[in-house]
N, C-alpha and C. Protein backbone atom coordinates (compact mmCIF):
# COMPACT_ATOMS: atom_id res chain seq x y z
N UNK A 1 36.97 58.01 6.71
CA UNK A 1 36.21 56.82 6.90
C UNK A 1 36.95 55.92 7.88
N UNK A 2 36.37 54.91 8.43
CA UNK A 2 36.61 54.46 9.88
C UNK A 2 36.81 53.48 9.30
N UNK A 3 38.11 52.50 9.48
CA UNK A 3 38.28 51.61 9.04
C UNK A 3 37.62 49.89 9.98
N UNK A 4 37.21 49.06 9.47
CA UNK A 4 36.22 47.96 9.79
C UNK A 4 37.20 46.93 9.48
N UNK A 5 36.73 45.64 10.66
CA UNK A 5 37.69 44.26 10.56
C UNK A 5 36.67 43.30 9.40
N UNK A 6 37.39 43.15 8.22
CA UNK A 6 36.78 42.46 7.26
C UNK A 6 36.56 40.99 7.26
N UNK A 7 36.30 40.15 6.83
CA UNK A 7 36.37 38.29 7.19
C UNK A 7 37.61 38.20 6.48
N UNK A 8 38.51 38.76 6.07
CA UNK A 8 39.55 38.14 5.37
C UNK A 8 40.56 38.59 6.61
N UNK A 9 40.52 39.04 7.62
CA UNK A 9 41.01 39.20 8.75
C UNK A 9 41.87 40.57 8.80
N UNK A 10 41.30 41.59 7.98
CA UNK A 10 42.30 42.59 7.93
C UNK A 10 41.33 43.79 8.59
N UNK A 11 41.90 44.62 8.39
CA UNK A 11 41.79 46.12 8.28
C UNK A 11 41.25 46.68 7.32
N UNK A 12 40.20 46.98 7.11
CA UNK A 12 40.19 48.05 5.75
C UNK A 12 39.31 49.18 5.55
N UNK A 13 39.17 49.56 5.03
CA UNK A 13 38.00 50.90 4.73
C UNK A 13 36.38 49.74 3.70
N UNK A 14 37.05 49.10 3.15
CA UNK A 14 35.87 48.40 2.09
C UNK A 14 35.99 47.17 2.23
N UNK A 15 35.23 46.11 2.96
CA UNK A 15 35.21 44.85 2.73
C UNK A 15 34.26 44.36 1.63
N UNK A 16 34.61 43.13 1.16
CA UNK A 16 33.88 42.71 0.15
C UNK A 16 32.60 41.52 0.79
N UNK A 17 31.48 42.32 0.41
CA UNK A 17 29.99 41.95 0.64
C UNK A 17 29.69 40.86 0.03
N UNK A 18 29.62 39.39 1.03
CA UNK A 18 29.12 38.25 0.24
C UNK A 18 29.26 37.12 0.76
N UNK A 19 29.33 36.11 0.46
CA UNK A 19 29.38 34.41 1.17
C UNK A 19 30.71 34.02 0.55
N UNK A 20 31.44 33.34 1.34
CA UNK A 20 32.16 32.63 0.30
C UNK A 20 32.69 31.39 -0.27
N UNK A 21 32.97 31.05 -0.93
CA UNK A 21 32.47 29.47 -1.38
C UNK A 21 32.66 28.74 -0.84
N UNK A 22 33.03 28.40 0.25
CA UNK A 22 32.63 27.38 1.10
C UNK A 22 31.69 27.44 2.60
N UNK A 23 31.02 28.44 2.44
CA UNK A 23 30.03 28.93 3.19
C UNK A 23 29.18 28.41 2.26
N UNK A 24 28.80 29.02 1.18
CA UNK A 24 27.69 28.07 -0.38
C UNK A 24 27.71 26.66 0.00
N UNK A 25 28.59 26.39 -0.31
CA UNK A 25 28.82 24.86 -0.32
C UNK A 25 28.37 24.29 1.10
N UNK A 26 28.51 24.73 2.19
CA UNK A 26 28.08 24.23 3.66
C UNK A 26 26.20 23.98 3.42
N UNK A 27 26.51 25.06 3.26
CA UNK A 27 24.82 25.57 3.05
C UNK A 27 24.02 24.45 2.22
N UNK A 28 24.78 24.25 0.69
CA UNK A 28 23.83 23.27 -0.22
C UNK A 28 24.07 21.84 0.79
N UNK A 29 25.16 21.57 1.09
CA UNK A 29 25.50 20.10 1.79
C UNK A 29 24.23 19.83 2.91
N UNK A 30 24.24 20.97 3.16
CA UNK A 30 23.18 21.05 4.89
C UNK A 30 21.25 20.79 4.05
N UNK A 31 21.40 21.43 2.90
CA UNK A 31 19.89 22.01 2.33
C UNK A 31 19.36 20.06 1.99
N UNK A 32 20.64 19.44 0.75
CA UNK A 32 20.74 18.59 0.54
C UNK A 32 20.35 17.29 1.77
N UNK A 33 21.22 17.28 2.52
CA UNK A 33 20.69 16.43 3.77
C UNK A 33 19.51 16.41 4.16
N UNK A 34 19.41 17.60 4.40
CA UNK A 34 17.47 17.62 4.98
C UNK A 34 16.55 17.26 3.94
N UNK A 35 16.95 17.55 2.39
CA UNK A 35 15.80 16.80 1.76
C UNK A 35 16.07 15.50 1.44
N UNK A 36 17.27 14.96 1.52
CA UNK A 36 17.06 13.30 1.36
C UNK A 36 16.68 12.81 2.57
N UNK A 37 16.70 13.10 3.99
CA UNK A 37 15.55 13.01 5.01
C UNK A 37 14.18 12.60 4.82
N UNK A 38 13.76 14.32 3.97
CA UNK A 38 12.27 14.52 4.31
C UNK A 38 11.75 13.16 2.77
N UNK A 39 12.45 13.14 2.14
CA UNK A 39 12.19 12.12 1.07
C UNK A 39 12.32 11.09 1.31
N UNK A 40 12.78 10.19 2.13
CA UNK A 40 12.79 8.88 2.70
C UNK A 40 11.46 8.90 3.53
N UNK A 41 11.24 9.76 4.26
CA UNK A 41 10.55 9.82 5.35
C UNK A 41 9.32 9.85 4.58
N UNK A 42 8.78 10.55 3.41
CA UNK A 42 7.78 10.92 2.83
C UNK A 42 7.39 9.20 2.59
N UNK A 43 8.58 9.13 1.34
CA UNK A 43 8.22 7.50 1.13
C UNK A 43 7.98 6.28 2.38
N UNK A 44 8.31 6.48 3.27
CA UNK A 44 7.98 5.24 4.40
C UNK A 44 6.51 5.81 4.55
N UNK A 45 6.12 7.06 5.07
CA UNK A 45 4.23 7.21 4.88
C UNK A 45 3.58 6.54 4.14
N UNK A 46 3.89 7.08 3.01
CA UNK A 46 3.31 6.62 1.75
C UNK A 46 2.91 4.97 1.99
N UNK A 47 3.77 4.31 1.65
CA UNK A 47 3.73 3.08 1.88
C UNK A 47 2.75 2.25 3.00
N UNK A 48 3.04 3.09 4.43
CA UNK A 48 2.07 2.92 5.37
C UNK A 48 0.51 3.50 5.31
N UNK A 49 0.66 4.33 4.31
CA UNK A 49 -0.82 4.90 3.97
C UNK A 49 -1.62 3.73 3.10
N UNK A 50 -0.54 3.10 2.41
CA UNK A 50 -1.50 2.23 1.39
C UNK A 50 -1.29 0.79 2.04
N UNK A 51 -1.02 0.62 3.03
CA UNK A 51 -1.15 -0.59 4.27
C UNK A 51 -2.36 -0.15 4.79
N UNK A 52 -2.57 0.67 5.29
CA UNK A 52 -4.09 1.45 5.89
C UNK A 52 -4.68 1.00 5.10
N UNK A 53 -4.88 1.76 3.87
CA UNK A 53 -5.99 1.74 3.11
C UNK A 53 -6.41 0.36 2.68
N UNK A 54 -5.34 -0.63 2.53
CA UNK A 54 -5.52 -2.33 2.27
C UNK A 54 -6.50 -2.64 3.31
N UNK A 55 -6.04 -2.93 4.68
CA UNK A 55 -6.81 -3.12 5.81
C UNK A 55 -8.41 -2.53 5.98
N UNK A 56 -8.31 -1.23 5.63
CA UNK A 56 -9.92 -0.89 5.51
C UNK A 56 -10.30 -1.27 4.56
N UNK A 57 -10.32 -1.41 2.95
CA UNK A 57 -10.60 -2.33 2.04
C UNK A 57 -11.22 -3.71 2.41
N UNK A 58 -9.83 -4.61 3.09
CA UNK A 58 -10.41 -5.66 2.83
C UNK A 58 -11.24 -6.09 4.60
N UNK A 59 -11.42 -5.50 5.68
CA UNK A 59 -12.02 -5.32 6.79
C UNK A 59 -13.87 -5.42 5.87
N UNK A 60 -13.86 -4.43 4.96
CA UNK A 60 -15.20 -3.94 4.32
C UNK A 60 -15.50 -5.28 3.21
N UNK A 61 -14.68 -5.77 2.60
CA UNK A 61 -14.70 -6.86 2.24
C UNK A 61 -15.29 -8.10 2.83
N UNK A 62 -14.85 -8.20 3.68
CA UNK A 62 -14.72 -9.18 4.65
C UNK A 62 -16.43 -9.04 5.27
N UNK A 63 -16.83 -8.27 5.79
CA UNK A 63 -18.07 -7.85 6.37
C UNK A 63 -19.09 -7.95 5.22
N UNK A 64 -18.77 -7.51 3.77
CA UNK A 64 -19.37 -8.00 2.89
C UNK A 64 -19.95 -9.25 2.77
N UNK A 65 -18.65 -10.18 2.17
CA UNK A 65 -18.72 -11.48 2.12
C UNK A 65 -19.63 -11.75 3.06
N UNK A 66 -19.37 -11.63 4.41
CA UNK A 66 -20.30 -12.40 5.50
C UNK A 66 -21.93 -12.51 5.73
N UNK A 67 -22.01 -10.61 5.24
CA UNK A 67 -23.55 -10.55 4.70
C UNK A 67 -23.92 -11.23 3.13
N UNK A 68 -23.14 -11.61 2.49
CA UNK A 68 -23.64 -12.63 1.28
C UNK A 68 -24.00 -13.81 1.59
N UNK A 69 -22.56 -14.46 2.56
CA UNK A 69 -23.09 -15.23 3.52
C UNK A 69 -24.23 -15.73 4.19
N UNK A 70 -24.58 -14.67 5.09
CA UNK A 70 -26.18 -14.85 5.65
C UNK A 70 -26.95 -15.06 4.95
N UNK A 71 -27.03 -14.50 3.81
CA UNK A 71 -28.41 -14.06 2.96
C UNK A 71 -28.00 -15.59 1.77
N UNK A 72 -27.06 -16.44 1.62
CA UNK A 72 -27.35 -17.61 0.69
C UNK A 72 -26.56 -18.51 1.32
N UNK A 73 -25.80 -18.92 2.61
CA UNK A 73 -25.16 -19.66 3.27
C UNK A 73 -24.39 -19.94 2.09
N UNK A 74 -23.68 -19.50 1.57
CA UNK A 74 -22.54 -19.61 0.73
C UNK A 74 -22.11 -18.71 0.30
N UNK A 75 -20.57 -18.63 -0.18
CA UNK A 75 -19.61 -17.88 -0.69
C UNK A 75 -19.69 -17.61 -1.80
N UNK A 76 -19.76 -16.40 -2.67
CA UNK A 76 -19.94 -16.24 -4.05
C UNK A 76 -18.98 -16.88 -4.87
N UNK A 77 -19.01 -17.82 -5.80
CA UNK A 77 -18.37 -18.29 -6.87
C UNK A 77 -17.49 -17.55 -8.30
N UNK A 78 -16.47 -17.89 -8.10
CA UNK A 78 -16.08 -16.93 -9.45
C UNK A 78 -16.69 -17.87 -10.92
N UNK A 79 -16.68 -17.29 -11.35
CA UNK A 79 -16.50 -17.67 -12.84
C UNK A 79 -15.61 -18.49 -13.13
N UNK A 80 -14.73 -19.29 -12.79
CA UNK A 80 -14.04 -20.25 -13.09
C UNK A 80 -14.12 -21.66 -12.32
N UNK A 81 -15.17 -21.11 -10.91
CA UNK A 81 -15.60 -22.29 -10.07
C UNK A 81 -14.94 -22.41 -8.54
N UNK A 82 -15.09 -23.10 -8.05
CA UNK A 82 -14.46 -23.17 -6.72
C UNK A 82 -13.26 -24.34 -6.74
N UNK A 83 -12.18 -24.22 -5.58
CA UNK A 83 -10.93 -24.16 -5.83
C UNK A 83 -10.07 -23.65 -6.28
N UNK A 84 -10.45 -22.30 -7.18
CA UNK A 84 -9.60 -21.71 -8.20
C UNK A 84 -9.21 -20.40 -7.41
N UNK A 85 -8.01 -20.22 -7.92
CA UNK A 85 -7.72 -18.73 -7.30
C UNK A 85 -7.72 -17.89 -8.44
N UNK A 86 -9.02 -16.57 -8.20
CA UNK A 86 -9.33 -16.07 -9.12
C UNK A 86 -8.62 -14.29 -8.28
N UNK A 87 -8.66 -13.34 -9.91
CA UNK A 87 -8.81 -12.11 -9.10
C UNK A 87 -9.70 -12.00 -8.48
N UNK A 88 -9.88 -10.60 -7.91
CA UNK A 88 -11.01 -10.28 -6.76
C UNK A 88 -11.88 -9.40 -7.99
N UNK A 89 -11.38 -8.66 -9.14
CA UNK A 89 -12.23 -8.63 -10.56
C UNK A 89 -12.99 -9.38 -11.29
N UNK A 90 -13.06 -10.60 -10.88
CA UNK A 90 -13.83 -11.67 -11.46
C UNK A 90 -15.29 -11.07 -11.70
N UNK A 91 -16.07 -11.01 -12.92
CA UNK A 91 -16.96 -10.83 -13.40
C UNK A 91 -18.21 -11.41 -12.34
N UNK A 92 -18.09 -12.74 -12.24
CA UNK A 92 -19.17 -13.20 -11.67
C UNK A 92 -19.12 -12.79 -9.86
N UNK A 93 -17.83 -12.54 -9.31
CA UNK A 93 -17.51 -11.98 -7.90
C UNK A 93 -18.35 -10.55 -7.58
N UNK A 94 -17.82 -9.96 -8.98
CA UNK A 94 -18.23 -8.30 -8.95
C UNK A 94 -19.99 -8.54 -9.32
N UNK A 95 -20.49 -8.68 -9.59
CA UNK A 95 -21.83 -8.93 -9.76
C UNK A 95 -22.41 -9.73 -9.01
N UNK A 96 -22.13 -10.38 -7.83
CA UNK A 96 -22.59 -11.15 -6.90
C UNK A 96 -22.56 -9.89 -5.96
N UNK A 97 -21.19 -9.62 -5.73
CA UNK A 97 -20.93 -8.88 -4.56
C UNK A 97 -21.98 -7.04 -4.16
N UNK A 98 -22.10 -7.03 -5.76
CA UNK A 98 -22.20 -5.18 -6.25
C UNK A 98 -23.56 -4.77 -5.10
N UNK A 99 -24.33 -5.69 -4.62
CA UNK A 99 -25.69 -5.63 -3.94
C UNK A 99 -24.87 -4.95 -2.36
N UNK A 100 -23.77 -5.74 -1.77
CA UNK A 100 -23.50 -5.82 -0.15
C UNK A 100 -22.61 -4.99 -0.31
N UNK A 101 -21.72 -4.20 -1.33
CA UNK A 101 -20.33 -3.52 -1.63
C UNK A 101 -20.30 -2.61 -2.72
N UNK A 102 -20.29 -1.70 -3.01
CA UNK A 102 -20.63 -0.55 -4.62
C UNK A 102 -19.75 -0.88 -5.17
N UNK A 103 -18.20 -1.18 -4.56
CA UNK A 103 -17.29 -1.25 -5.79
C UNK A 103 -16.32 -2.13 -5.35
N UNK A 104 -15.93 -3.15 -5.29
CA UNK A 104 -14.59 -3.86 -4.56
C UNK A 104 -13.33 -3.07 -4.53
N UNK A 105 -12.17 -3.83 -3.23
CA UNK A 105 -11.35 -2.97 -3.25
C UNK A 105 -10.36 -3.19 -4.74
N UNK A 106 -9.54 -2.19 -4.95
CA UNK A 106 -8.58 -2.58 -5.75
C UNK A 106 -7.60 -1.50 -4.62
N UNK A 107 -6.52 -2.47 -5.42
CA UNK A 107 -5.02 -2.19 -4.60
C UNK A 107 -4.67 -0.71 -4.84
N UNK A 108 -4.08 0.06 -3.51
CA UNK A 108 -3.71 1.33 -3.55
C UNK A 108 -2.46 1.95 -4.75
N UNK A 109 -2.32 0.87 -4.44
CA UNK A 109 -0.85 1.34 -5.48
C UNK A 109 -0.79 0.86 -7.31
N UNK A 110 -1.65 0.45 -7.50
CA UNK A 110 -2.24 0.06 -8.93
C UNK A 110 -2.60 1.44 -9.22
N UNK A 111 -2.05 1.86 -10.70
CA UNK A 111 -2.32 3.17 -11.37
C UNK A 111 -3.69 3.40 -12.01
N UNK A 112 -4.03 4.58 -11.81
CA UNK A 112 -5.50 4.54 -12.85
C UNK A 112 -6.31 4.05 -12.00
N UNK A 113 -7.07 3.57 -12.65
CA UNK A 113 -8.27 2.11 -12.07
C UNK A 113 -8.21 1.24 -11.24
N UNK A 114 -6.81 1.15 -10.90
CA UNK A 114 -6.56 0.14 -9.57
C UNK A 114 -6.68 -1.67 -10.21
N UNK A 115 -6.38 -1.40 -11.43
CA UNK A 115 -5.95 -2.91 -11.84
C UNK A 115 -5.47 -3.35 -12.23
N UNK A 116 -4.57 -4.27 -11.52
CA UNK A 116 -2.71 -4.34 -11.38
C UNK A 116 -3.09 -6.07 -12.15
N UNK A 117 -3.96 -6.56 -12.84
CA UNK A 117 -3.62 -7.48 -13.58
C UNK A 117 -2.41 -8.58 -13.58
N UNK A 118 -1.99 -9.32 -13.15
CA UNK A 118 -0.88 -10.06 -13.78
C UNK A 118 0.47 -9.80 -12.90
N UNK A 119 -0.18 -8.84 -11.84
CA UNK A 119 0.97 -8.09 -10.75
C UNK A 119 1.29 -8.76 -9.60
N UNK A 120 2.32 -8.89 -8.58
CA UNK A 120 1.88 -9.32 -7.20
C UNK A 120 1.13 -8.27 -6.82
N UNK A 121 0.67 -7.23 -7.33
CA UNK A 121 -0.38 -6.28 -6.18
C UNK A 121 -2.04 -6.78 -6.47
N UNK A 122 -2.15 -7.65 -7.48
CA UNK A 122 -3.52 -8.59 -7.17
C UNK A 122 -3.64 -8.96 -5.70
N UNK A 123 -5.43 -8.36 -5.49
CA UNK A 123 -5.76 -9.33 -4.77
C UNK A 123 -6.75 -10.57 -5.37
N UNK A 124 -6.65 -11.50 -4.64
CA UNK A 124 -6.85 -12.98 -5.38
C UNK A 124 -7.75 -13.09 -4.57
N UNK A 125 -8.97 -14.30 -4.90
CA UNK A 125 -10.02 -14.54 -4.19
C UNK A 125 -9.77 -16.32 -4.48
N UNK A 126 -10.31 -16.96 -3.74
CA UNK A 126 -10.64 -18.54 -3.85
C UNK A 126 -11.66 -18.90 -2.95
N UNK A 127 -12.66 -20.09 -3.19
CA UNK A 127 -13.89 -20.45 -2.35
C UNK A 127 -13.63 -21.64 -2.19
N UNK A 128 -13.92 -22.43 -0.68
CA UNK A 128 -13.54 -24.24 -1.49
C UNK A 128 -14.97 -24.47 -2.11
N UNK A 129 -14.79 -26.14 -2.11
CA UNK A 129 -15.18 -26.80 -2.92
C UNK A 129 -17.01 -26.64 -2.56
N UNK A 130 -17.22 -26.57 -0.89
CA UNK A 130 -18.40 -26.97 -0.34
C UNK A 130 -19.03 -25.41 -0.39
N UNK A 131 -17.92 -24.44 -0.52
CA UNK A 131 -18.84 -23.01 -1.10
C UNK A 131 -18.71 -22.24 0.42
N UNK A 132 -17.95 -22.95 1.73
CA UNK A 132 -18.08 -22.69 3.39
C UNK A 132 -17.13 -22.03 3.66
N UNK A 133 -16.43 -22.06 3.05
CA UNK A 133 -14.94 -21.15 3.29
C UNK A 133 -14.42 -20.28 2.05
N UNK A 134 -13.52 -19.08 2.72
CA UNK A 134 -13.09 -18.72 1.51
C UNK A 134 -11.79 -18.23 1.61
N UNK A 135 -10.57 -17.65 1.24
CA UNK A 135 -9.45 -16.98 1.35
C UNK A 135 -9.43 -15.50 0.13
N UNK A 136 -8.99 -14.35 0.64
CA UNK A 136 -8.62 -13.86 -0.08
C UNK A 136 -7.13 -13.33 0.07
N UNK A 137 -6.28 -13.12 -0.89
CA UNK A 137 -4.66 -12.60 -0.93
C UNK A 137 -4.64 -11.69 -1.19
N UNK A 138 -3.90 -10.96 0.07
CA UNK A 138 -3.76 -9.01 -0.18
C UNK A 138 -1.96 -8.90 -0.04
N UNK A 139 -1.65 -8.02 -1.12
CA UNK A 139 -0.26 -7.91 -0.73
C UNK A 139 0.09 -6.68 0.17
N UNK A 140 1.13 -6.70 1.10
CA UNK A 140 1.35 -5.71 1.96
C UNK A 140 3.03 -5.19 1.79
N UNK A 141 3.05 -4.53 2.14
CA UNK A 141 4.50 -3.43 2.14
C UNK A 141 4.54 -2.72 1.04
N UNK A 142 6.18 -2.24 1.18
CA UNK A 142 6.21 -1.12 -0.21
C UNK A 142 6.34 -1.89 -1.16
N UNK A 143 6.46 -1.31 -2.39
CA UNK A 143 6.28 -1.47 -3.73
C UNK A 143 7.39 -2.72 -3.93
N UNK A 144 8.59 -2.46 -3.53
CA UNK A 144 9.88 -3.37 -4.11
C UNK A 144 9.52 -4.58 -3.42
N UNK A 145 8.91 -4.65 -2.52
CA UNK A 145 9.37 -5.72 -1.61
C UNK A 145 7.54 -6.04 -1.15
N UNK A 146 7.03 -6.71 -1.34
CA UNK A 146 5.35 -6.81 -1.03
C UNK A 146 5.62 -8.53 -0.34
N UNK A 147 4.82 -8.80 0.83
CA UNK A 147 4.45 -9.85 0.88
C UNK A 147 3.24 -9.89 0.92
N UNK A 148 2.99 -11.30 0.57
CA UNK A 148 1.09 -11.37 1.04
C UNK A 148 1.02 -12.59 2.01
N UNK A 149 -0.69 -11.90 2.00
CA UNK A 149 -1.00 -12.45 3.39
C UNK A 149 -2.49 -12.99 2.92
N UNK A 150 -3.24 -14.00 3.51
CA UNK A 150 -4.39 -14.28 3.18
C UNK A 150 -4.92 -13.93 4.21
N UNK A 151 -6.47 -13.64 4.09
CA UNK A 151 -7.61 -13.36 5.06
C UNK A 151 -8.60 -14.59 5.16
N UNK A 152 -9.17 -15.07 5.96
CA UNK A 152 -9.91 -16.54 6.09
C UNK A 152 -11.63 -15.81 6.09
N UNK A 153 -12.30 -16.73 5.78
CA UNK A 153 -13.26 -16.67 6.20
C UNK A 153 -13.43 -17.28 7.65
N UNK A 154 -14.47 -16.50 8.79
CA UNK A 154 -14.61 -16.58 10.50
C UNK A 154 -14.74 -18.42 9.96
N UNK A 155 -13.54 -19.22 11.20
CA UNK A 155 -13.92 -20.35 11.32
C UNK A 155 -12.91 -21.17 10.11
N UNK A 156 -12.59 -20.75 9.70
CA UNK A 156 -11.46 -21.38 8.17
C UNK A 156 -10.30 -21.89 8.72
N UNK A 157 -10.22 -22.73 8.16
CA UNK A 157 -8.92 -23.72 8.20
C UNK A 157 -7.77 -22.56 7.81
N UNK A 158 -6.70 -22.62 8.31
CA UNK A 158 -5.55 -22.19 7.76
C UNK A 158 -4.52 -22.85 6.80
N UNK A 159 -5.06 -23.85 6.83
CA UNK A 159 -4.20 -24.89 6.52
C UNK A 159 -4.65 -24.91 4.84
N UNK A 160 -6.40 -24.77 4.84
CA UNK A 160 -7.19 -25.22 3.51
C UNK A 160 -6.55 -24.58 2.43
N UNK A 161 -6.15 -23.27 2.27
CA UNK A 161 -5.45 -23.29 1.33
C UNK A 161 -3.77 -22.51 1.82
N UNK A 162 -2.83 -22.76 1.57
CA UNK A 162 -1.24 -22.71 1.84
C UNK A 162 -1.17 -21.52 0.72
N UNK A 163 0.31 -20.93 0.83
CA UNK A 163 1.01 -20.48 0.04
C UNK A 163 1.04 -18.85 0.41
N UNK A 164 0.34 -18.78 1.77
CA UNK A 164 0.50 -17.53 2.28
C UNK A 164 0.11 -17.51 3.94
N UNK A 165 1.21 -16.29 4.51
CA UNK A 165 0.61 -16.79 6.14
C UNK A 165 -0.88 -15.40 6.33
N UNK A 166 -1.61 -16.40 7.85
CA UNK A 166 -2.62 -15.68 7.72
C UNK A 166 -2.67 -13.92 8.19
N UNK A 167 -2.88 -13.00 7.67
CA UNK A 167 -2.98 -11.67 8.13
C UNK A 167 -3.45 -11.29 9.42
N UNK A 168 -2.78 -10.69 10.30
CA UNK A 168 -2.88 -10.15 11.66
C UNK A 168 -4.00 -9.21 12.30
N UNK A 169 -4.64 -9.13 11.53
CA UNK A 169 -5.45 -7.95 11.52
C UNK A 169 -6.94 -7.98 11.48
């Protein structure tokens, strides 16, 4: 038998067939890296997927409202009245609205049913007083860290109601 140069740097007739532990170890270090990559990376989508989906929500919203608008020159009232910042679940909202919209949005990231109750991932609705304007509050970014932003009704004061800047979009 013809003797062969083995990885242990010799001479021999039989080398021993295999990886060795720090070849393993390169390998998991390298496997490891690439999936805490593809897992960061997954989660920044994610996040931007349910920024999308906010924006088309409340875009459809918005176009809603406006045809309620036309059709009674006023803003639908929640159930608690105008000035109030109500959810966008409001009983009397969802039954005003159900004619121009099948289902309002609820937030992407609310589990189940999409009703984050008591959450910053509410969106909030308010009308003023004269029924001419309205704001709604959508929160945006990832989960840990959300700001919100209000949407005006075309022609709205920015000013009329505070406590959020207006959305870009």
């Amino acid at each position: 038998m013809k003797p062969k140069f083995c990885r242990s740097g010799r001479w021999s007739s039989g080398c021993n067939k295999g990886f060795t532990l720090i070849e393993l170890l390169v390998v998991i270090a390298i496997i490891g890296l690439l999936a805490g990559v593809i897992t960061l990376r997954a989660a920044n989508a994610r996040s931007k997927s349910r920024d999308a989906k906010r924006k088309a929500d409340i875009n459809q919203l918005r176009k809603s409202l406006d045809l309620y608008f036309d059709d009674f020159s006023t803003y639908p009232v929640p159930t608690s009245g105008v000035d109030t910042e109500v959810e966008l679940i409001d009983s009397l909202i969802v039954s005003s609205m159900t004619p121009y919209m099948a289902q309002l949005p609820r937030d992407p990231s609310c589990p189940g049913s999409g009703v984050c109750t008591g959450t910053p991932q509410d969106y909030k609705y308010i009308v003023s007083t004269d029924q001419q304007n309205y704001a709604v509050f959508v929160p945006f970014g990832n989960d840990e860290n959300l700001t919100t932003c209000k949407v005006m009704s075309s022609g709205g004061d920015p000013a009329w109601f505070g406590g959020a800047s207006t959305c870009d979009f």
